[in-house]
Protein backbone atom coordinates (compact mmCIF):
# COMPACT_ATOMS: atom_id res chain seq x y z
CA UNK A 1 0.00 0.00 0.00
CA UNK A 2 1.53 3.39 -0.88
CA UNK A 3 1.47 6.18 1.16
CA UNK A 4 0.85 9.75 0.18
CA UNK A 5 4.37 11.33 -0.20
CA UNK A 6 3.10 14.87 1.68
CA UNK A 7 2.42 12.83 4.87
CA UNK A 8 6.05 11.16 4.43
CA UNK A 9 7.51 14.29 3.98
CA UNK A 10 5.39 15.79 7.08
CA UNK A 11 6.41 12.84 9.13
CA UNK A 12 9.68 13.33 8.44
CA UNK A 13 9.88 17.10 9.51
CA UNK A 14 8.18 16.10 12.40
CA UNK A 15 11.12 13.05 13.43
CA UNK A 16 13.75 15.62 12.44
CA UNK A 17 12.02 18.54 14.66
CA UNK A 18 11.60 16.13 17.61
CA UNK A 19 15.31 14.75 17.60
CA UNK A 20 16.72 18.81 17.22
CA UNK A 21 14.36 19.55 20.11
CA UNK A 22 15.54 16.49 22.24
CA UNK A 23 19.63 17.70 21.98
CA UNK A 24 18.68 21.26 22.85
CA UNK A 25 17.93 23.06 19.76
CA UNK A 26 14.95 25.66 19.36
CA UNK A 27 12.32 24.70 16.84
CA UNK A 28 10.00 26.86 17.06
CA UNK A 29 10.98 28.96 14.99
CA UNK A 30 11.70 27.78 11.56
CA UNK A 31 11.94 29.62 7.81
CA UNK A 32 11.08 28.34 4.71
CA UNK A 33 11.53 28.92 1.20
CA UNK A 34 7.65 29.54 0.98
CA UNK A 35 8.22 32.46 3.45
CA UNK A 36 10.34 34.49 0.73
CA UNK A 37 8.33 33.12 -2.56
CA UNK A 38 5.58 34.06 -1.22
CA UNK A 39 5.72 37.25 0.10
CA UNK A 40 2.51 39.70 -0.58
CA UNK A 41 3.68 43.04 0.23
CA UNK A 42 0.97 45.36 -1.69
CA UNK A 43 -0.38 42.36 -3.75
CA UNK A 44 2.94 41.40 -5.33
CA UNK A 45 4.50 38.31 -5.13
CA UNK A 46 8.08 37.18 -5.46
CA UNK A 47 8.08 34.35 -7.88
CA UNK A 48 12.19 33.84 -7.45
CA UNK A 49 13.56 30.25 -7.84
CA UNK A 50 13.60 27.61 -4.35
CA UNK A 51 17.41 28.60 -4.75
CA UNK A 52 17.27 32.25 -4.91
CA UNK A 53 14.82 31.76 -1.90
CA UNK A 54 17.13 30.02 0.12
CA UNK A 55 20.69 32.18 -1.10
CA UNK A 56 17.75 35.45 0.65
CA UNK A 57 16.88 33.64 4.17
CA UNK A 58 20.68 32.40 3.92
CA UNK A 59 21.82 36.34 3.54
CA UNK A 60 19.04 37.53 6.41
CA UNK A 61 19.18 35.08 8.84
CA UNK A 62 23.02 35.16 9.06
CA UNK A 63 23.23 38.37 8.70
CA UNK A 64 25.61 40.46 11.20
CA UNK A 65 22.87 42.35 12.53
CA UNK A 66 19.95 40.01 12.78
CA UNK A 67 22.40 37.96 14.86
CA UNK A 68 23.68 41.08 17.05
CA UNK A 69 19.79 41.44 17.81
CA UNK A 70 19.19 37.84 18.46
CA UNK A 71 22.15 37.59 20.97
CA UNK A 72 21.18 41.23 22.75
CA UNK A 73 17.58 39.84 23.26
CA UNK A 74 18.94 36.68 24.69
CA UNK A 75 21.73 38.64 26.85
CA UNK A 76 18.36 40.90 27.75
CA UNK A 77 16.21 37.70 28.67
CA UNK A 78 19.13 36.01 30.96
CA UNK A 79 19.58 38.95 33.16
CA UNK A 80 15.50 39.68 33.91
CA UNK A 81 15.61 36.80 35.71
């Protein structure tokens, strides 16, 4: 019996997302392709390729300052407790 290959691929983001989770790494937050590609910003969309998409999260996720903000919140967070 064949399975439908969107609940494979679901199950398998879910297996991968559990075992990240269970050695300490933050899920909950994830970006995808879709999330650039899809864009409506005043009704336009951004039909770039699944590799431009990934080269732009790639560029803004690792960027110098999204990372000095993510570290700064997390310094922030630490010492309110």
């Amino acid at each position: 019996m064949k399975t439908d290959p969107k609940l494979d691929t679901l199950g398998d983001i879910h297996n991968a997302k559990k075992l990240l989770k269970k050695h300490g790494y933050f899920i909950e937050n994830l970006w995808h392709i879709y999330d650039v590609k899809y864009i409506n910003d005043d009704q336009i969309l951004n039909t770039c390729s699944d590799s431009k998409a990934y080269d732009i999260l790639n560029t803004v996720l690792t960027s110098e300052h999204v990372i000095e903000l993510i570290n700064n919140k997390i310094r922030f967070e630490v010492y309110q407790e």
